[in-house]
Structures are given as structure tokens and as C-alpha cells.
Protein backbone atom coordinates (compact mmCIF):
# COMPACT_ATOMS: atom_id res chain seq x y z
CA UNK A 1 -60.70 15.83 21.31
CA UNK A 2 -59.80 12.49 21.94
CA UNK A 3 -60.25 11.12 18.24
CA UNK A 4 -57.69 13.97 17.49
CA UNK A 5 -55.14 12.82 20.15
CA UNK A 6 -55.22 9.00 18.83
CA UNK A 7 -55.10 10.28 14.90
CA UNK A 8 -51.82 12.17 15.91
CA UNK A 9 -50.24 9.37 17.11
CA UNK A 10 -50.90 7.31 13.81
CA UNK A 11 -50.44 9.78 11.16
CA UNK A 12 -46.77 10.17 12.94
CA UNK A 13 -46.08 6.13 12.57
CA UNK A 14 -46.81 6.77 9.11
CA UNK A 15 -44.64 9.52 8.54
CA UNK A 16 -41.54 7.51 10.26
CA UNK A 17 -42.41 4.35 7.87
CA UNK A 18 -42.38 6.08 4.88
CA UNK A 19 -39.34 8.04 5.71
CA UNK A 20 -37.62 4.44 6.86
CA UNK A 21 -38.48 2.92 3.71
CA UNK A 22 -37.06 6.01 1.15
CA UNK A 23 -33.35 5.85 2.97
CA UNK A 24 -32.47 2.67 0.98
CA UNK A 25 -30.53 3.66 -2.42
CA UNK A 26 -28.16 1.09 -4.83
CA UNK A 27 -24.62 1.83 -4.83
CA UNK A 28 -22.33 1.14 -7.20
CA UNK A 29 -18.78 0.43 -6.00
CA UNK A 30 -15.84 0.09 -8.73
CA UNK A 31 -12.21 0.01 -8.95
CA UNK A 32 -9.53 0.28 -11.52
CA UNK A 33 -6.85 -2.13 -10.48
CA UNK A 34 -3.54 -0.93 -12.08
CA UNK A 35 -0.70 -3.43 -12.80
CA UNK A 36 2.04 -3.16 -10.56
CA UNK A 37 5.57 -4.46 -9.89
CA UNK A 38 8.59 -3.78 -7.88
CA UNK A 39 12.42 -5.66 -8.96
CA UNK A 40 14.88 -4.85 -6.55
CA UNK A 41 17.94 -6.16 -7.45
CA UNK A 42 20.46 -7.02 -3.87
CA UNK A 43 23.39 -7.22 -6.08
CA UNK A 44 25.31 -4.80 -8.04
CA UNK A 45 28.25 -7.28 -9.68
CA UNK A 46 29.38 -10.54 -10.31
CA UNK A 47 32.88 -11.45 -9.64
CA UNK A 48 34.30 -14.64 -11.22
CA UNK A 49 37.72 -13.89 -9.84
CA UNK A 50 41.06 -15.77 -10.76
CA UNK A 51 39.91 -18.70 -13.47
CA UNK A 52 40.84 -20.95 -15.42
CA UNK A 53 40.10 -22.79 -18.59
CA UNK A 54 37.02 -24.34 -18.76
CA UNK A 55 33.25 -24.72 -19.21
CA UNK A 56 30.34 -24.14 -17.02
CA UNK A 57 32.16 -22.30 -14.47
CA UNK A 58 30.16 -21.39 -11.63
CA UNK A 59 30.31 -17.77 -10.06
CA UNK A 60 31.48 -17.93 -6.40
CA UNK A 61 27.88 -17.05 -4.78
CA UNK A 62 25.48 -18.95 -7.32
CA UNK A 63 25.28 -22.02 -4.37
CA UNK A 64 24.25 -19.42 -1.50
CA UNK A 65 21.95 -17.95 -4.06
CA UNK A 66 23.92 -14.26 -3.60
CA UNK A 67 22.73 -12.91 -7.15
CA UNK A 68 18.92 -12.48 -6.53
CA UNK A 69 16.37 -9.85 -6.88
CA UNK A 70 12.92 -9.00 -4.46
CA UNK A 71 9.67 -9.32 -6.48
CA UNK A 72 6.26 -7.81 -5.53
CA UNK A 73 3.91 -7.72 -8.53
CA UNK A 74 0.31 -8.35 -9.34
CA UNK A 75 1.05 -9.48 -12.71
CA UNK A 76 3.46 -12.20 -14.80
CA UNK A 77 6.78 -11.03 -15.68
CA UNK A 78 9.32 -11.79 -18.66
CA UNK A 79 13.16 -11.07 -17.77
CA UNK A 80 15.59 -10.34 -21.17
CA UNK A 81 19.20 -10.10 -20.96
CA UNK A 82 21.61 -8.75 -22.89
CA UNK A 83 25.02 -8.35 -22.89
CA UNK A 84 27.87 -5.71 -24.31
CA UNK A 85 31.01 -7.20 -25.98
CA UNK A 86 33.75 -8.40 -23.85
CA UNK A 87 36.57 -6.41 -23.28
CA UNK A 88 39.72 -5.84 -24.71
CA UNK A 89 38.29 -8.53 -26.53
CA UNK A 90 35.32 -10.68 -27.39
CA UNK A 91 36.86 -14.24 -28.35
CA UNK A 92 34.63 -17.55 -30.17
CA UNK A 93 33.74 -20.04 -27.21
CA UNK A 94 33.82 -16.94 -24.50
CA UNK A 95 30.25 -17.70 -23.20
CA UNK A 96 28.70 -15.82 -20.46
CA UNK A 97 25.67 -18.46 -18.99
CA UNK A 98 22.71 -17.73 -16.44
CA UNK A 99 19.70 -19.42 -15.38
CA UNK A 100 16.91 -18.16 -13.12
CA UNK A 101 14.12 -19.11 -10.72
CA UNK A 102 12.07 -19.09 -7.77
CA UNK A 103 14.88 -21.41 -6.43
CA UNK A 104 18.28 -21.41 -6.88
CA UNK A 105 19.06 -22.54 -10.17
CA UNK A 106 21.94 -25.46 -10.29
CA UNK A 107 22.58 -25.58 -13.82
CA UNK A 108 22.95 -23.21 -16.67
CA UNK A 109 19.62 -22.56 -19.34
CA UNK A 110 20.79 -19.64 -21.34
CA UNK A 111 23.48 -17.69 -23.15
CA UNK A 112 23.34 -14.23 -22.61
CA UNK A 113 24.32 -12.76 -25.87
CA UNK A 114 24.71 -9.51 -27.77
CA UNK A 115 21.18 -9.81 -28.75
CA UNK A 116 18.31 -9.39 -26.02
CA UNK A 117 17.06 -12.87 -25.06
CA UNK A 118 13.71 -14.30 -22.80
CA UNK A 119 15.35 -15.91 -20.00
CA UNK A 120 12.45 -16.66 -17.57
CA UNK A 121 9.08 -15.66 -16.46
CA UNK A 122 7.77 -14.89 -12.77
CA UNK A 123 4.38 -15.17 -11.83
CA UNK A 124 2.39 -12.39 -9.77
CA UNK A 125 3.31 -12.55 -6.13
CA UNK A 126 5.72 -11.19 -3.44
CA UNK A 127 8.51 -13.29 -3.42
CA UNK A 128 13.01 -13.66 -3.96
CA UNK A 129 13.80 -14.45 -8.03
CA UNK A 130 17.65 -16.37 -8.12
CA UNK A 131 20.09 -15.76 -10.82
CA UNK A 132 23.23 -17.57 -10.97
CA UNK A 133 26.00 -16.87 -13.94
CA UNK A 134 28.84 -19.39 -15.46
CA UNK A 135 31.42 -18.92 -17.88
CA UNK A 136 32.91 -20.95 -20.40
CA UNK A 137 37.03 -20.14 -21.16
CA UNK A 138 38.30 -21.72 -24.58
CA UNK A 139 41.74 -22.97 -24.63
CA UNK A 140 42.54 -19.66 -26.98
CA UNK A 141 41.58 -17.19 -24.68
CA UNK A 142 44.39 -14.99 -23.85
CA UNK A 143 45.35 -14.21 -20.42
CA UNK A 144 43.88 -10.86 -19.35
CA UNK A 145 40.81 -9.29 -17.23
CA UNK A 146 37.59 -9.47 -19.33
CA UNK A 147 34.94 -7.07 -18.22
CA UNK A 148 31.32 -7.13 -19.52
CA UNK A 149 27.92 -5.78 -18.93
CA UNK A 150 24.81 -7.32 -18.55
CA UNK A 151 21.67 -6.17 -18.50
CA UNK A 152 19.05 -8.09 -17.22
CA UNK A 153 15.26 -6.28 -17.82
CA UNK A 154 11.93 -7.08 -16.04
CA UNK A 155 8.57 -6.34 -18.08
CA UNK A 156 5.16 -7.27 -18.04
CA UNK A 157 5.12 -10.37 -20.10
């Protein structure tokens, strides 16, 4: 009776040991990152006001950086702009200008045109993107209020 009582005992280790050393398993783990990006633009117009004749105008605003959007994206970004005609009239040497950048840009880099053009890039990130806008009057321009639109579109680059 005692041999039984100390073969119990053992055959139950076993049992636990073998049971302990099934519960491992491999798991695989995956996930499908999607890209992502949010532009919000904080500005809804730009208003040169009263002007006159001249080139590289600045907007009132570009030095404060007031024309800027709020990025959050996990990939690069390309930004095109476009513009329609002016109206009542487009006029030769009427030149709407813009630059952006993770800082506020100083200087003009671009013409935005009738025809959709690259002007910048962003990089993936959580961060403020500046735009800033000049004009350039010609002497011919006749006196009037000149209305535009621009649009300015973010995309995965």
C-alpha cells in the first residue's frame, strides 16, 4: 500500500509537466498600417485690401503667419494650386504669388496659375504648414476689385 501512495504522487508531477510544457504555442501578430492624413485649413480668405501698383506685394497676415493649415499624417505630402481667372478681368503681369513651409515663408517661390502646379511637399508628422500670398499690379491694370479663387490640394506625394 505504501508503494501505491508514493507512485501517486509521481505519476501526478508528471501529468502537471507535461501539461506545463503543451501550453506554449507561436503567435503570429500582424497589422495593416493604412496611410493617413488630416489638412485643416484655419483660414477661409485672403484679403489684400486697398493696393497699389506694384510687385511682390505681401498679404496683410503673411508676417504673423495667419494663412496656415494643421497637418497630421503618416505619410509625405505634395500641395498643387490652381487658380480661376481673375475677375472682371484677367490682365498680362496680374500675378497671384505663394510660397509655403514648415516656417513662415518670407519670400515668394511660385505663381499660382490657371494650370495646377507642385508648390511644396510636407513630410509625415503632426505639425502647422504656412502659406503666405503676394501680388504683382502692372501699371495697366485698371482700377477695380479683382476676385479670384484658389485652390490649394493636399495628396499623397
Amino acid at each position: 500500500m505504501k508503494k501505491a501512495l508514493i507512485i501517486l504522487p509521481i505519476a501526478g508531477l508528471l501529468l502537471v509537466a507535461l501539461a506545463v510544457a503543451q501550453v506554449s504555442e507561436d503567435i503570429t501578430v500582424s497589422a495593416d498600417v493604412q496611410p493617413y492624413y488630416s489638412v485643416v485649413f484655419n483660414y477661409a480668405s485672403v484679403s489684400f485690401g486697398a493696393v497699389y501698383l506694384g510687385t511682390d506685394i505681401p498679404a496683410p497676415g503673411n508676417s504673423i503667419g495667419a494663412y496656415n493649415v494643421s497637418i497630421e499624417a503618416n505619410i509625405a505630402l505634395r500641395l498643387n494650386a490652381i487658380k480661376t481667372p481673375w475677375m472682371p478681368a484677367d490682365a498680362p503681369g496680374f500675378f497671384l504669388k505663394f510660397a509655403s513651409g514648415y516656417e513662415i515663408p518670407t519670400a515668394p517661390a511660385y505663381i499660382i496659375d490657371l494650370i495646377s502646379t507642385t508648390v511644396g511637399y510636407t513630410s509625415p508628422g503632426v505639425f502647422t504648414h504656412y502659406h503666405a500670398y503676394w501680388l504683382d499690379i502692372p501699371p495697366e491694370l485698371l482700377p477695380d476689385i479683382y476676385l479670384t479663387t484658389v485652390t490649394l490640394t493636399y495628396e499623397p506625394a
